[in-house]
Protein backbone atom coordinates (compact mmCIF):
# COMPACT_ATOMS: atom_id res chain seq x y z
CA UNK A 1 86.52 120.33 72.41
CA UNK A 2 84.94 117.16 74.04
CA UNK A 3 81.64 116.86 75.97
CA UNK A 4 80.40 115.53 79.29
CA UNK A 5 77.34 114.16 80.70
CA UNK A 6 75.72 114.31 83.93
CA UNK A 7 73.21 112.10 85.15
CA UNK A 8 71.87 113.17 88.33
CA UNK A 9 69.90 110.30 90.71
CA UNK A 10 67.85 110.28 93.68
CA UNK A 11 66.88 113.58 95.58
CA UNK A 12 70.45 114.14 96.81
CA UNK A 13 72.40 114.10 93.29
CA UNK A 14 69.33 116.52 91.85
CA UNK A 15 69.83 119.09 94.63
CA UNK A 16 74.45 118.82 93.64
CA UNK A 17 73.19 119.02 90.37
CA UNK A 18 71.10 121.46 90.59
CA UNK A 19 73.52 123.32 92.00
CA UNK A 20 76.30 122.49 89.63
CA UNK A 21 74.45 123.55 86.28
CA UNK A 22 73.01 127.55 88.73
CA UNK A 23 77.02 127.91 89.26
CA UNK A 24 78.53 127.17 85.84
CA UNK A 25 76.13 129.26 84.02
CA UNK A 26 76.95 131.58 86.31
CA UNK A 27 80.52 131.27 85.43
CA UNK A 28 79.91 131.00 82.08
CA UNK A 29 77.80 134.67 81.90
CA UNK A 30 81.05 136.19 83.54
CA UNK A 31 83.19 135.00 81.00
CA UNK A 32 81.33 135.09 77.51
CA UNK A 33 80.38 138.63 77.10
CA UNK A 34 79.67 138.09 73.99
CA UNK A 35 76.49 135.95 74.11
CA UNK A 36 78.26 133.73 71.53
CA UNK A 37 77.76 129.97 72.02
CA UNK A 38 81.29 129.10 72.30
CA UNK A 39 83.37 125.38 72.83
CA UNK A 40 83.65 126.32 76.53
CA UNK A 41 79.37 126.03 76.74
CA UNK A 42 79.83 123.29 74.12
CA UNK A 43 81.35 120.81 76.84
CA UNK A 44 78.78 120.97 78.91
CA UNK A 45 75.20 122.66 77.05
CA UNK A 46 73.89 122.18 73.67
CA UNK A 47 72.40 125.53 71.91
CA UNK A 48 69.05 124.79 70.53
CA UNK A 49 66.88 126.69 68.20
CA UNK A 50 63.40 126.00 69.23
CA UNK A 51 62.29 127.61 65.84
CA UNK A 52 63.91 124.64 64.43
CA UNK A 53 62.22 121.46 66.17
CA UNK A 54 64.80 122.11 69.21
CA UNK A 55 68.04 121.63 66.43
CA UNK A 56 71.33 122.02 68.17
CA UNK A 57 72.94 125.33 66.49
CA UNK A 58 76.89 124.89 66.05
CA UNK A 59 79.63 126.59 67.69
CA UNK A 60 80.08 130.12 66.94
CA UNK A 61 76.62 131.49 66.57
CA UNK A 62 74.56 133.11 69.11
CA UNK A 63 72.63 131.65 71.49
CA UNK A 64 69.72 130.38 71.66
CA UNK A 65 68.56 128.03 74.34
CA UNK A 66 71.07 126.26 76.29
CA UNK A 67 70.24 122.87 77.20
CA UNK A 68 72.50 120.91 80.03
CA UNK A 69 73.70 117.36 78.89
CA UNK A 70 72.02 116.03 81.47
CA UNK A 71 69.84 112.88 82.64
CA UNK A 72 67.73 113.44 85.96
CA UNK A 73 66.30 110.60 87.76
CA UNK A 74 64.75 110.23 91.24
CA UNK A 75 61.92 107.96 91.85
CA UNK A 76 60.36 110.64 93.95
CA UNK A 77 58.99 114.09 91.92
CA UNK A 78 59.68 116.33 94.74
CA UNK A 79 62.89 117.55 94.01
CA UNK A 80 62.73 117.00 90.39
CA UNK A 81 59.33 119.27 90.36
CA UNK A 82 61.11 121.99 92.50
CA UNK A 83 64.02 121.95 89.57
CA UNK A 84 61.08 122.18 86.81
CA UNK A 85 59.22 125.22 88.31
CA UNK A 86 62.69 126.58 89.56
CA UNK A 87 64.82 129.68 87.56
CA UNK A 88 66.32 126.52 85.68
CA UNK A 89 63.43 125.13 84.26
CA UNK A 90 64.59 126.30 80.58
CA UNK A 91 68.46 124.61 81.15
CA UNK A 92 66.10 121.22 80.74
CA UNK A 93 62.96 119.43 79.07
CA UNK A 94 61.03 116.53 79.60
CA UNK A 95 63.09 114.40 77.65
CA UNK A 96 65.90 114.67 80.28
CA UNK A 97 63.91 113.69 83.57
CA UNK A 98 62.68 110.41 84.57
CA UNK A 99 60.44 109.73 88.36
CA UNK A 100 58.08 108.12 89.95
CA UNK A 101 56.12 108.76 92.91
CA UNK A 102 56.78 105.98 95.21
CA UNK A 103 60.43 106.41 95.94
CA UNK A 104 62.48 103.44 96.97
CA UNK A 105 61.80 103.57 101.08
CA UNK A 106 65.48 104.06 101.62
CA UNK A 107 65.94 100.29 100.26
CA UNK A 108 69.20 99.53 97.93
CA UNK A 109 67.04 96.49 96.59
CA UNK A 110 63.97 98.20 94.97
CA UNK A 111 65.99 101.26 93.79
CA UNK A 112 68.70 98.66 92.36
CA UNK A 113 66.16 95.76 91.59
CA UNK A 114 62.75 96.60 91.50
CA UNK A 115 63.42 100.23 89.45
CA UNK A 116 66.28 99.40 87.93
CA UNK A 117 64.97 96.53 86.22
CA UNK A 118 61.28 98.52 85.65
CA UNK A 119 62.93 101.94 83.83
CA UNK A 120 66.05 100.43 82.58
CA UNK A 121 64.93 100.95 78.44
CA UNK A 122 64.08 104.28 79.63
CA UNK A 123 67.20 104.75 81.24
CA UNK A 124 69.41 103.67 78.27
CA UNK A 125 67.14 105.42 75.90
CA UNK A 126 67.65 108.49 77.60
CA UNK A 127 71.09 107.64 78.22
CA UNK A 128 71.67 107.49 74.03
CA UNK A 129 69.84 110.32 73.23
CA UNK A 130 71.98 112.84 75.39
CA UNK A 131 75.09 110.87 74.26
CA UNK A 132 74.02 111.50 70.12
CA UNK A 133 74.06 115.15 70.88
CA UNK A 134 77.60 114.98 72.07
CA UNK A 135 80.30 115.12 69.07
CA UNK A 136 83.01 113.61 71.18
CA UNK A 137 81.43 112.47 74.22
CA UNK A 138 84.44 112.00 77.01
CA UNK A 139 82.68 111.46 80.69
CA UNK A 140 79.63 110.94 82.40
CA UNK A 141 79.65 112.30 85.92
CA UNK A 142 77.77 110.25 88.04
CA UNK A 143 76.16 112.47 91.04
CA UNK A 144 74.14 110.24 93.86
CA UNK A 145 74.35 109.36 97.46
CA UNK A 146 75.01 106.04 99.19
CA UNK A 147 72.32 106.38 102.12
CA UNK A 148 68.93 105.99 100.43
CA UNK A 149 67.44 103.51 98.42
CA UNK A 150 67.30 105.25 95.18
CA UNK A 151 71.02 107.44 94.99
CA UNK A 152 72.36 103.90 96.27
CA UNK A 153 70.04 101.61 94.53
CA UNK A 154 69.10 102.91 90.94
CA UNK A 155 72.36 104.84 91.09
CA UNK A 156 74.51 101.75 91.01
CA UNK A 157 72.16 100.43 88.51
CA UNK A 158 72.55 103.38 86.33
CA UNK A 159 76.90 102.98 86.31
CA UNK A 160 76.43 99.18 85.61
CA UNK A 161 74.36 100.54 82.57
CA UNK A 162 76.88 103.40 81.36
CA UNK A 163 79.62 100.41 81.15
CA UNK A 164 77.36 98.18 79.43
CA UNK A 165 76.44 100.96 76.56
CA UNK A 166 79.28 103.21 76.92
CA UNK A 167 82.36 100.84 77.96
CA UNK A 168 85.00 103.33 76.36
CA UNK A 169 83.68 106.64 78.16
CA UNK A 170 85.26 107.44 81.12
CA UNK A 171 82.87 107.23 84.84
CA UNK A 172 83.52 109.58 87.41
CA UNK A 173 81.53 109.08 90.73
CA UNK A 174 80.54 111.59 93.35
CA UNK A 175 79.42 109.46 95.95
CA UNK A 176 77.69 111.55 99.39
CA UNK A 177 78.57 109.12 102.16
CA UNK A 178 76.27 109.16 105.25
CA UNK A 179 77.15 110.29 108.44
CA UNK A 180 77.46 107.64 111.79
CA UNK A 181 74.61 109.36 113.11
CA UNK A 182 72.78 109.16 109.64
CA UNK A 183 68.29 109.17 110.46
CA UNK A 184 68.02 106.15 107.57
CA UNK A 185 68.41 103.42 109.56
CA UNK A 186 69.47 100.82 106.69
CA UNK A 187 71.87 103.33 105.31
CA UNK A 188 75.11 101.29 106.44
CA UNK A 189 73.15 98.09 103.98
CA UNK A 190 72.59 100.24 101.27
CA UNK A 191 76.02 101.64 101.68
CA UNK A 192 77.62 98.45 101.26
CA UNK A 193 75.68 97.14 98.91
CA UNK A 194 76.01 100.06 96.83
CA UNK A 195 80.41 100.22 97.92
CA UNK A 196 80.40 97.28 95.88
CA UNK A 197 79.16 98.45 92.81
CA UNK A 198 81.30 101.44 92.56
CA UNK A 199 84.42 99.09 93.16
CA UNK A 200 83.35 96.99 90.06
CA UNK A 201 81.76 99.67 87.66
CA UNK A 202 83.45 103.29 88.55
CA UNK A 203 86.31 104.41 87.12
CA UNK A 204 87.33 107.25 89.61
CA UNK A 205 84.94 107.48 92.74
CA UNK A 206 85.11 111.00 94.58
CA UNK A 207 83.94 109.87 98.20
CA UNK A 208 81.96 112.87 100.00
CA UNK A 209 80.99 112.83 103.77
CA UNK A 210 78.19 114.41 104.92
CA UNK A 211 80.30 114.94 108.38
CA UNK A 212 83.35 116.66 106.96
CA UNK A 213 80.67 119.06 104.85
CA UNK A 214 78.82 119.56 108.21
CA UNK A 215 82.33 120.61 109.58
CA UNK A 216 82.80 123.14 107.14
CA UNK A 217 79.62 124.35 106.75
CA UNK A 218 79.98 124.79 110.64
CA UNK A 219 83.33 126.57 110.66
CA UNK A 220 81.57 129.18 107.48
CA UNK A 221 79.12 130.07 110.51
CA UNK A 222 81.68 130.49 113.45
CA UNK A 223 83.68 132.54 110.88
CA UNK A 224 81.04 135.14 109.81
CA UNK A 225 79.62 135.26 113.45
CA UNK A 226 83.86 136.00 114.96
CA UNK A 227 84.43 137.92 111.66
CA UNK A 228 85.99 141.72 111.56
CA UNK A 229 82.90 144.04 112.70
CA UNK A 230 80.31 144.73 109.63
CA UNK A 231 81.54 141.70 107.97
CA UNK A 232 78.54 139.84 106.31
CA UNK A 233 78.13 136.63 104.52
CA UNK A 234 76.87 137.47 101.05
CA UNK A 235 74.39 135.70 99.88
CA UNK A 236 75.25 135.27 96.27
CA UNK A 237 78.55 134.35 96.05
CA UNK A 238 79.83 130.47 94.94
CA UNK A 239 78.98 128.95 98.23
CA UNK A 240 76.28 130.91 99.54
CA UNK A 241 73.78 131.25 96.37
CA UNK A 242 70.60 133.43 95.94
CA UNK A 243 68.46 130.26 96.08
CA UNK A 244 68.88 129.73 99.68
CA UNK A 245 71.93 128.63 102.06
CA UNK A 246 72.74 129.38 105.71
CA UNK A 247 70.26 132.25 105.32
CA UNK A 248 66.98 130.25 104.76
CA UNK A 249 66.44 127.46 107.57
CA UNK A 250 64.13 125.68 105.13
CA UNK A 251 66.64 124.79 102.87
CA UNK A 252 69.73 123.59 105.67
CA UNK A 253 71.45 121.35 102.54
CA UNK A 254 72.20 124.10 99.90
CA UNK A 255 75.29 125.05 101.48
CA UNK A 256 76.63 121.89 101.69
CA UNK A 257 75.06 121.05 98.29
CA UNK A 258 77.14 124.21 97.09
CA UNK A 259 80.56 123.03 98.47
CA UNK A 260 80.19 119.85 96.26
CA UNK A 261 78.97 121.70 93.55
CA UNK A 262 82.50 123.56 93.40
CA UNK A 263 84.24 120.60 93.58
CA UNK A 264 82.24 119.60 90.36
CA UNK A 265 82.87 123.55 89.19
CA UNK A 266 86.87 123.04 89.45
CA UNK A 267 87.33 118.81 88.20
CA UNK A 268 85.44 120.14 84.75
CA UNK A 269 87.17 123.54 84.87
CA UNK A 270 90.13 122.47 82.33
CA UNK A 271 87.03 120.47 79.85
CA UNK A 272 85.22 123.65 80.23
CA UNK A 273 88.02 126.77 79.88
CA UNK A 274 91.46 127.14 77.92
CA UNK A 275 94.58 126.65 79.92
CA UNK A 276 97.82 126.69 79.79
CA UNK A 277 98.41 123.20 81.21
CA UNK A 278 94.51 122.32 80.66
CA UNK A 279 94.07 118.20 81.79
CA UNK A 280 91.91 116.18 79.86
CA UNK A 281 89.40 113.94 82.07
CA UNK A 282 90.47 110.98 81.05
CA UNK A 283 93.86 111.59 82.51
CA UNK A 284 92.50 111.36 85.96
CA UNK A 285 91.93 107.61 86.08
CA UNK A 286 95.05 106.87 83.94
CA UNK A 287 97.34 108.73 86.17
CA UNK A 288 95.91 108.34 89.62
CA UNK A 289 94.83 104.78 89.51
CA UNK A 290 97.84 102.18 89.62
CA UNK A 291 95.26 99.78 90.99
CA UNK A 292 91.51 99.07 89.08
CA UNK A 293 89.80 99.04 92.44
CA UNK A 294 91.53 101.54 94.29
CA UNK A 295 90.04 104.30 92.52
CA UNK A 296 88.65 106.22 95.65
CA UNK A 297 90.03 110.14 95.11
CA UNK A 298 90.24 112.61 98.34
CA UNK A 299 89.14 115.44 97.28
CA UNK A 300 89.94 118.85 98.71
CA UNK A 301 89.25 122.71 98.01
CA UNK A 302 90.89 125.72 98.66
CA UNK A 303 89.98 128.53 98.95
CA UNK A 304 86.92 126.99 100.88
CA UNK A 305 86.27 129.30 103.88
CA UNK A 306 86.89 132.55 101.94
CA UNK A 307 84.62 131.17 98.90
CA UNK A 308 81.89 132.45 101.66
CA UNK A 309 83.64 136.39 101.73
CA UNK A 310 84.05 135.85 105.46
CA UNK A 311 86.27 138.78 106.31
CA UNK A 312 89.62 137.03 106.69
CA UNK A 313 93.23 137.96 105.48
CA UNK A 314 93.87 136.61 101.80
CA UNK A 315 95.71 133.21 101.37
CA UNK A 316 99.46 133.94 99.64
CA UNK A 317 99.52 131.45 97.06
CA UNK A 318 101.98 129.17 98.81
CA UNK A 319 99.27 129.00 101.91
CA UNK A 320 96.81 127.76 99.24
CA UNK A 321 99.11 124.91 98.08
CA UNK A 322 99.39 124.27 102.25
CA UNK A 323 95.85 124.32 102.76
CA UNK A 324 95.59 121.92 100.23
CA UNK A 325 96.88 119.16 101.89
CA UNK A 326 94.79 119.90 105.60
CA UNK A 327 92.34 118.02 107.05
CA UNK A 328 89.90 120.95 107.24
CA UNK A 329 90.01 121.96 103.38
CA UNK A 330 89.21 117.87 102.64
CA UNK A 331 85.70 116.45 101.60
CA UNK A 332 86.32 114.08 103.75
CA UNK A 333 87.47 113.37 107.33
CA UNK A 334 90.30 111.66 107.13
CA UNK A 335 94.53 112.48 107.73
CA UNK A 336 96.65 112.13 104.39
CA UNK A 337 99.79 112.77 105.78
CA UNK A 338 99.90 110.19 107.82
CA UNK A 339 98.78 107.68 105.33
CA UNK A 340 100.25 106.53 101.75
CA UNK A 341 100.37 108.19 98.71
CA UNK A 342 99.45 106.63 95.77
CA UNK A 343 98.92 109.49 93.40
CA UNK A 344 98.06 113.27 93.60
CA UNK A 345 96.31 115.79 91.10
CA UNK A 346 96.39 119.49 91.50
CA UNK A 347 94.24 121.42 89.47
CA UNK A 348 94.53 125.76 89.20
CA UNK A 349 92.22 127.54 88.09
CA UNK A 350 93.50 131.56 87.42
CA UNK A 351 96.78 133.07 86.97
CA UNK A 352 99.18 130.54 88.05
CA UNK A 353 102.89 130.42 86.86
CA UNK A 354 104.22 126.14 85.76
CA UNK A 355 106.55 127.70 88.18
CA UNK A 356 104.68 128.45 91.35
CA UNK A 357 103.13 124.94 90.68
CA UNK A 358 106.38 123.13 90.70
CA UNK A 359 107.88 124.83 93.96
CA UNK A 360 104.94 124.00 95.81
CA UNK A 361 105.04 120.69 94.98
CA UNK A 362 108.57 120.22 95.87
CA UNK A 363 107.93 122.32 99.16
CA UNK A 364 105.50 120.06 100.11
CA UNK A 365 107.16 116.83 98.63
CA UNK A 366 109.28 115.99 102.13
CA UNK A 367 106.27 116.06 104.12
CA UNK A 368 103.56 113.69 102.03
CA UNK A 369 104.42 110.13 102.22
CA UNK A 370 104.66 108.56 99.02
CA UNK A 371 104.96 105.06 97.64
CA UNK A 372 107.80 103.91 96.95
CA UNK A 373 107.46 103.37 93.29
CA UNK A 374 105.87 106.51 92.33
CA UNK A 375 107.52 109.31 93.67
CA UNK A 376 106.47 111.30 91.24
CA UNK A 377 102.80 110.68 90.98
CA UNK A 378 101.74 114.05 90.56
CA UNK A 379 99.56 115.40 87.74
CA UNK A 380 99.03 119.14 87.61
CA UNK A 381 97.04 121.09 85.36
CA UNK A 382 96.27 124.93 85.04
CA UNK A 383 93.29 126.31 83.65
CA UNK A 384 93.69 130.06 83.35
CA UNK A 385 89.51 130.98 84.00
CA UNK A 386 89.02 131.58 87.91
CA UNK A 387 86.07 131.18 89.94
CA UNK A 388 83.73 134.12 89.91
CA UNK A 389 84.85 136.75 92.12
CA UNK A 390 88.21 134.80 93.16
CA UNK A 391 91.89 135.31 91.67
CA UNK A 392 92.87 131.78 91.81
CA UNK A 393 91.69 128.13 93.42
CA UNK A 394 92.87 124.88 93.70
CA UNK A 395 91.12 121.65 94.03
CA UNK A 396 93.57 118.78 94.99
CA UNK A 397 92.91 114.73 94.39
CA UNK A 398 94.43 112.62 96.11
CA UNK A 399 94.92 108.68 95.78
CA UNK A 400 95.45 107.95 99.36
CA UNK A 401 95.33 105.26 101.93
CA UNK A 402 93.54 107.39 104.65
CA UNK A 403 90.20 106.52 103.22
CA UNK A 404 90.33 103.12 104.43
CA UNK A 405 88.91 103.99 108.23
CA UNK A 406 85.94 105.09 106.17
CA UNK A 407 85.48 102.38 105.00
CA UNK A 408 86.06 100.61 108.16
CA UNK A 409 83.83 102.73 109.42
CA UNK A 410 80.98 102.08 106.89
CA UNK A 411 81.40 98.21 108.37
CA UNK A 412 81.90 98.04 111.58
CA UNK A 413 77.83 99.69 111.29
CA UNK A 414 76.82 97.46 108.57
CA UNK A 415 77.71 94.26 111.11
CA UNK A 416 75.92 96.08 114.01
CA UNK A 417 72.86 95.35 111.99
CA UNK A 418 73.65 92.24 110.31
CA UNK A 419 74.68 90.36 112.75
CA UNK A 420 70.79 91.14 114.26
CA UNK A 421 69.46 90.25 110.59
CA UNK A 422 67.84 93.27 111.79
CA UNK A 423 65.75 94.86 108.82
CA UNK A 424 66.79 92.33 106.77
CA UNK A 425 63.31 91.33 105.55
CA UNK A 426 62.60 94.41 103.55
CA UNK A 427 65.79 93.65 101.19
CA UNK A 428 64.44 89.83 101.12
CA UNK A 429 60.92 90.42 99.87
CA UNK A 430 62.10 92.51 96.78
CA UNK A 431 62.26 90.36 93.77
CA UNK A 432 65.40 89.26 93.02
CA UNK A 433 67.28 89.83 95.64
CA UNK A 434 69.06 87.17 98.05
CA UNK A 435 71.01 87.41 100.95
CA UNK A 436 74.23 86.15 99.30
CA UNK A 437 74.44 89.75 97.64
CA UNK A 438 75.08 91.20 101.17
CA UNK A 439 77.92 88.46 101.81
CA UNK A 440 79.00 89.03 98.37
CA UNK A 441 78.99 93.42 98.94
CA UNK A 442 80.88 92.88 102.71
CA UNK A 443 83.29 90.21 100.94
CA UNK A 444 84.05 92.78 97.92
CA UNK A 445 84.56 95.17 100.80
CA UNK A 446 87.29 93.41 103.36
CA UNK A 447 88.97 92.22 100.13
CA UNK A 448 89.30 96.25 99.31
CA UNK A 449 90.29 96.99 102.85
CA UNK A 450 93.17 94.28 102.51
CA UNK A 451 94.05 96.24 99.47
CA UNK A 452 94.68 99.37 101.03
CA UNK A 453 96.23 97.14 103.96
CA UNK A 454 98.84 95.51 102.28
CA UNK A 455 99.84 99.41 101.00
CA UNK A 456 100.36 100.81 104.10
CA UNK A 457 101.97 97.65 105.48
CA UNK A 458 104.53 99.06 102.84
CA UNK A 459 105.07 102.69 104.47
CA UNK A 460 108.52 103.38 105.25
CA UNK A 461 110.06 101.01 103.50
CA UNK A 462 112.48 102.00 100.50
CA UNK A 463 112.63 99.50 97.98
CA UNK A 464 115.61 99.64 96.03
CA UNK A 465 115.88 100.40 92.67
CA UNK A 466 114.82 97.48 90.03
CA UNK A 467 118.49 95.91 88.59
CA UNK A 468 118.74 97.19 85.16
CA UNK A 469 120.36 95.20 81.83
CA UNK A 470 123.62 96.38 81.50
CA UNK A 471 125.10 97.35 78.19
CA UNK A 472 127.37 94.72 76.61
CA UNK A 473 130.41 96.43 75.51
């Protein structure tokens, strides 16, 4: 069995993470009866024996302490403090967190420059240290947001550091992108500046909108409130957890903190559970990405709506598949189907037939536009360990053209304020930083747009067959 690492940065990839390690212990309690510290907690916890200077105790024995491979940094303690004094406090010790108090003041160029240059020893030494624990280290899951100074910032800084130290180890990004009507002014710079980075450093980037989690989060609400009479909303179930959601107004991001979370939950389901068709992480990048910078994955869950036991009719498997491949079950607002295909990876968690897999996909094969070269980009894998309290789920990735109006998007504010110069003088006064990097980020960016241009430019038309070398008789 292989492990992962997380490494959590800036107050937004805390709160996913936080989030992430509450749910899988949760799903690991419902599977391991036992109390046995087995090579499904292996992939993601160590099992320490305080009684023996915090030694790691081997698979197979009982547990102990478990300890989440982990690295938390935020250059605020806020969040980091709430996590510490939190019913998690034991998953983690002080050798795993890094802040300051300052925080970055929603600026790409002191989270990027100024701390990234400041705690980078600290970084990498806390970087090793969770790495030397691992016997086969496979991933490090990179959680952040692209808005404020230090997700964006220091959170690029950190992936530029993983390739340095660990160049062989796969990177997979999830990357919270910022609404339009996003309060951080600067959040379209530090976007940019930080879009950049992931197109150099990441290997797989799983792009997140704030909108399209406000949409669903929305829809959860209208749901329960036109629901069957008596229906509730639980509040500790997957989505809706005992440490807040829709039912504590203090806390309005857990829910959509949650939904990311299970994305998390379901891409580490086949490193974490035995399956019949289990997919190791490093297939992701080598089967979805033709291209090295096109490595931006649409993700989308199902169930989603139901994960919030809103009293509505149970999906048939086949609807799953269906939902799958809608605009409301994706992470991100954007329409697939009527973009290009590059790739696509479904992953099943529960008691899934190869069979039921393979007619879905050649159900839905007519309908999803794929390139012409790789008709049969599709990577499936079934892990045979459902979510808690569900019989089956599917999380879909897809490798597809439609993200480029986000990125579009993500411009078209950046010049608003550029072309003004308008805040411009906060990046300029950090040390180091020059106003070629933003020409250099928006540059990195078109050239990326023209990538996914040239693609679609390509839609529709069949290419025919490569000649092949005849046999000479």
């Amino acid at each position: 069995m292989t492990q992962s690492v997380v490494v959590q940065v800036g107050q937004c990839g805390n709160q996913v993470g936080c989030r992430f390690w509450d749910l899988a212990l949760r799903e690991h309690a419902h599977v391991n009866k036992k109390g046995v510290y087995d090579e499904a907690l292996s992939s993601f916890f160590r099992n320490v024996d305080l009684r023996n200077d915090g030694g790691s105790c081997g698979v197979g024995g009982k547990i102990e302490n478990l300890k989440a491979r982990a690295v938390l940094v935020d250059m605020e303690e806020g969040v980091v403090n709430e996590i510490l004094q939190g019913p998690l406090r034991e998953v983690f010790d002080s050798t795993q967190f890094l802040t300051d108090v300052s925080g970055s003041g929603n600026n790409w160029a002191v989270g990027h420059m100024t701390y990234g240059s400041a705690y980078r020893e600290q970084i990498v030494d806390k970087l090793r240290k969770t790495a030397e624990h691992c016997d086969c280290l496979q991933c490090f899951f990179l959680i952040h947001s692209m808005g404020g100074g230090t997700g964006s910032g220091l959170g690029t800084r950190v992936l530029s550091m993983l390739e340095e130290e660990f160049p062989e180890v796969c990177r997979i990004v999830t990357s919270i992108y910022p609404s339009a009507e996003d309060d951080v002014i600067t959040s379209p710079y530090n976007s940019i500046l930080a879009m950049k980075e992931l197109t150099e450093h990441a290997d797989c980037v799983l792009p997140i909108e704030n909108q399209a989690l406000v949409h669903i989060v929305n829809k959860i609400k209208h749901m329960s409130h036109c629901g069957k009479p008596g229906s509730v909303i639980k509040t500790d179930t997957t989505v809706m957890s005992g440490q807040g959601g829709l039912s504590r107004a203090e806390k309005p991001f857990d829910t959509m903190n949650n939904i990311v979370a299970n994305l998390l939950l379901n891409i580490t389901s086949s490193a974490r559970f035995e399956g019949s068709l289990n997919m190791d992480l490093n297939e992701i990048a080598m089967n979805l990405v033709p291209f090295p910078r096109m490595h931006y994955l649409v993700p989308s869950l199902t169930p989603l709506y139901t994960l919030a036991d809103v009293s509505v009719p149970p999906r048939r498997l086949d609807q799953m598949f269906s939902d799958a491949f809608s605009k409301d079950h994706q992470l991100i607002r954007a329409d697939p189907k009527h973009s290009l295909y590059l790739a696509c990876a479904l992953m099943v968690r529960g008691n899934v037939q190869v069979s039921d897999l393979r007619r879905n996909i050649e159900r839905l094969k007519p309908s999803l536009p794929f390139v012409s070269w790789n008709q049969e980009g599709w990577k499936t894998s079934l892990c045979s360990v459902p979510p808690v309290g569900h019989s089956h789920s599917l999380l879909a990735l897809a490798n597809n053209t439609c993200v480029k109006p986000t990125f579009i998007g993500l411009r078209e504010r950046f010049t608003k304020l550029y072309r003004k110069k308008a805040h411009l003088h906060h990046y300029l006064h950090v040390d180091g930083m020059e106003q070629s990097y933003f020409t250099e980020a928006v540059s990195c960016l078109n050239s990326l747009i023209e990538e996914y241009d040239h693609l679609d430019a390509t839609k529709g038309r069949l290419m025919p067959d490569a000649p092949r070398f005849s046999i000479a008789r």
